[in-house]
Protein backbone atom coordinates (compact mmCIF):
# COMPACT_ATOMS: atom_id res chain seq x y z
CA UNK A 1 -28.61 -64.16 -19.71
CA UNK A 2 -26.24 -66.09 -17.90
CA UNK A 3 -27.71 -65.45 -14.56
CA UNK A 4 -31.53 -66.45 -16.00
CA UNK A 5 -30.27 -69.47 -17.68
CA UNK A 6 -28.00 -70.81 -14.58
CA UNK A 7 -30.65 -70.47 -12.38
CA UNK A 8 -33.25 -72.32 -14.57
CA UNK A 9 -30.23 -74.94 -14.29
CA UNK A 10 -29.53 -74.91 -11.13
CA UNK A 11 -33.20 -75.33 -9.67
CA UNK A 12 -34.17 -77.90 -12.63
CA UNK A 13 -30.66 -79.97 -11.67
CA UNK A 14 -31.90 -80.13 -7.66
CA UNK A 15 -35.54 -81.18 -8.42
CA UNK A 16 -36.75 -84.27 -9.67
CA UNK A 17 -40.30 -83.72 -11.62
CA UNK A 18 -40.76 -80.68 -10.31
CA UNK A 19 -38.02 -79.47 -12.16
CA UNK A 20 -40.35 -79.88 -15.51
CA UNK A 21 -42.39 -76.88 -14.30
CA UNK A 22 -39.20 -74.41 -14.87
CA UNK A 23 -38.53 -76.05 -18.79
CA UNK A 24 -40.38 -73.09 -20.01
CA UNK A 25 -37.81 -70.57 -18.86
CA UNK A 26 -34.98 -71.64 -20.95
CA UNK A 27 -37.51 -71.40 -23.69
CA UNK A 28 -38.62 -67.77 -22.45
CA UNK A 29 -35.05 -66.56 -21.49
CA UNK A 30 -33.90 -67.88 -24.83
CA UNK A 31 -36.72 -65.98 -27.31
CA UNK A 32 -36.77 -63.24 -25.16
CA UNK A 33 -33.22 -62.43 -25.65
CA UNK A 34 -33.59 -62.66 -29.09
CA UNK A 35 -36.14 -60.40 -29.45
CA UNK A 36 -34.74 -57.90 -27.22
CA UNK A 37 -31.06 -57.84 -28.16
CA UNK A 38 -30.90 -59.42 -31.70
CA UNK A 39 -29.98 -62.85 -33.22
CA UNK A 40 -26.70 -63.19 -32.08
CA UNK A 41 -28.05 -62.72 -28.51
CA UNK A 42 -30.54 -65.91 -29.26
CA UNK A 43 -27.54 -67.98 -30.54
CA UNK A 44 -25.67 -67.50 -27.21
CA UNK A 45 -28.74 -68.05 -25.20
CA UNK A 46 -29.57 -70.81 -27.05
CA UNK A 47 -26.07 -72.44 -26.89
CA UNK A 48 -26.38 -71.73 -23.29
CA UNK A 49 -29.61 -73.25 -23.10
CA UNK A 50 -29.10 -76.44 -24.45
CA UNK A 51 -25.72 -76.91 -22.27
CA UNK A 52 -27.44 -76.65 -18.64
CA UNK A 53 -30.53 -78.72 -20.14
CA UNK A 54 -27.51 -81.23 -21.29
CA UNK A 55 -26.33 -80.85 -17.63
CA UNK A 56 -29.80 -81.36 -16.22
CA UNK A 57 -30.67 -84.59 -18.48
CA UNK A 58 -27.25 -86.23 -17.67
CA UNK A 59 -27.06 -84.96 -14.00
CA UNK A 60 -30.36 -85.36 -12.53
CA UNK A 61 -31.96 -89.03 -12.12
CA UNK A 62 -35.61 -88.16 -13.04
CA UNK A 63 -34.07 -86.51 -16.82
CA UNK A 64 -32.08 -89.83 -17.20
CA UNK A 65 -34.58 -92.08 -16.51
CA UNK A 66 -37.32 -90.29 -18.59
CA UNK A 67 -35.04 -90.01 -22.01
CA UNK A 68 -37.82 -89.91 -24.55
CA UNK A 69 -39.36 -86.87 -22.96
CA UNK A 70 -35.72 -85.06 -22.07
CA UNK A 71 -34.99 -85.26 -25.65
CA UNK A 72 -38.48 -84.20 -27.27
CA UNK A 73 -37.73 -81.08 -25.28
CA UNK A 74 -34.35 -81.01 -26.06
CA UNK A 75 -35.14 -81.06 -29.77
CA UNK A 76 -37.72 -78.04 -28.99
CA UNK A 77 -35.11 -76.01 -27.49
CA UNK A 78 -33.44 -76.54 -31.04
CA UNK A 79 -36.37 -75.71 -32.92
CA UNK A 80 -38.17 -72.96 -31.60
CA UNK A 81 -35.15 -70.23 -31.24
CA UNK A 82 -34.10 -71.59 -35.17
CA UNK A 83 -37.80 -70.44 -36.27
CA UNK A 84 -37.84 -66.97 -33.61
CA UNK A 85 -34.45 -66.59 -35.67
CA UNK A 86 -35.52 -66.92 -38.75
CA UNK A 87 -38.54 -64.72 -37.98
CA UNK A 88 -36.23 -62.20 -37.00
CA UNK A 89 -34.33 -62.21 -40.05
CA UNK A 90 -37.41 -61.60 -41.94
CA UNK A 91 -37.86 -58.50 -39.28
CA UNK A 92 -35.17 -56.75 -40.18
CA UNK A 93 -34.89 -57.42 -43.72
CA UNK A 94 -38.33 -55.77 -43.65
CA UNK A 95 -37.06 -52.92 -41.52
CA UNK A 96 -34.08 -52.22 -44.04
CA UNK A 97 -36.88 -52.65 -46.70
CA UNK A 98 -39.24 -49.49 -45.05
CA UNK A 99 -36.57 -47.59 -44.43
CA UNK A 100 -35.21 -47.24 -48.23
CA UNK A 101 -39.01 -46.63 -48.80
CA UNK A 102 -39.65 -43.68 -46.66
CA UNK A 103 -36.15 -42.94 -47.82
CA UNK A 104 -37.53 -42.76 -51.36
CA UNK A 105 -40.51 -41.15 -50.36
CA UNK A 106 -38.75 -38.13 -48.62
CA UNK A 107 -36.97 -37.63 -51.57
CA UNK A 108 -39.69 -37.47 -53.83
CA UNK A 109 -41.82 -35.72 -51.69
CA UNK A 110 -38.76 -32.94 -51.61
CA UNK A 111 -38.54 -33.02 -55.44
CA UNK A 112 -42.35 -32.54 -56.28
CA UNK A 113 -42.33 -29.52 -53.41
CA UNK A 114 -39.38 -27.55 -55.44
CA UNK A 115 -41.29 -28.25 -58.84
CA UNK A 116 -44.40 -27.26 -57.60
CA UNK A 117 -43.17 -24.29 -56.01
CA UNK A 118 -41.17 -23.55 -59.35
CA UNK A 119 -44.00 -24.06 -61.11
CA UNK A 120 -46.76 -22.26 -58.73
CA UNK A 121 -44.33 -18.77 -59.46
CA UNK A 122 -43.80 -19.29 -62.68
CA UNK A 123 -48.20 -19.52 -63.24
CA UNK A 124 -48.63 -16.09 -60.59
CA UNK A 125 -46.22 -14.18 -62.91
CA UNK A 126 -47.67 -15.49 -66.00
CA UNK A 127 -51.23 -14.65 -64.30
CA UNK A 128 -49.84 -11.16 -63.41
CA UNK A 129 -49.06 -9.98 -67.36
CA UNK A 130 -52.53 -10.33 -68.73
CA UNK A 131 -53.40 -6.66 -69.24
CA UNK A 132 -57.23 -6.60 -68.49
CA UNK A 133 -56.49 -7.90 -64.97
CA UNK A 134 -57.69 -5.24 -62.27
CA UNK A 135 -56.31 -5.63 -58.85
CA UNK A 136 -58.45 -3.49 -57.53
CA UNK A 137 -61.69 -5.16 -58.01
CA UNK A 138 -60.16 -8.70 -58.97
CA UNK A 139 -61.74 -9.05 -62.12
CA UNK A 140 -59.91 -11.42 -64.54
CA UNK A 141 -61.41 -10.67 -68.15
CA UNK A 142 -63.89 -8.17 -66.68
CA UNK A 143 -65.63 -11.18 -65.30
CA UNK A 144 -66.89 -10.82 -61.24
């Protein structure tokens, strides 16, 4: 994380408008993160992000002399990760959400299979005591 986002620095702090072209990578390192490690790895990255793009607008004399643009992407790098965050959040609330489910399930599913087995016995030896059942020719009330 540190190594992606110093380098996006670095090369975007030694380029004049070239520099625009690597933007996108703080905006990839930073989501990517995220997605892979969790939330709190997104805050740091994003932190992180918006420092060396600080450094870059203040630093580098194409940034400073095109303001307007260095802080519409500026305010991106705020936005985006604060919606892929809150997206996340919503992720793993839904995770925790499936998980009770199938929790649920399982145990229900375990339940029914003991009362249907319970119950399944209880019909074979109730089946068993009728007296004009034949085993041999497995006739149940002498019908075929």
């Amino acid at each position: 994380m540190i190594a992606d986002l110093g380098a996006v620095t670095f090369g975007m702090l030694f380029t004049k408008e070239t520099g625009t072209l690597f933007y996108g990578i703080y905006l990839w390192v930073i989501v990517g993160n995220g997605i892979r490690y969790g939330t709190q790895s997104l805050v740091r990255s994003q932190i992180l992000g918006l420092l060396g793009f600080s450094a870059v607008i203040l630093l580098n004399d194409y940034w400073s002399a095109h303001t307007t643009l260095a802080i519409g992407l500026l305010l991106t790098m705020i936005l985006i990760p604060l919606y892929t965050y809150k997206l996340l959040e919503r992720l793993n609330q839904a995770v925790i959400h499936a998980e009770e489910a199938n929790k649920a399930k399982s145990h229900f599913l375990a339940k029914f299979s003991r009362l249907n087995e319970l119950y399944m016995s209880y019909g074979l030896i109730c089946l068993f005591q009728f007296k004009d059942y034949d085993l041999k020719r497995h006739t149940f009330f002498g019908v075929n």
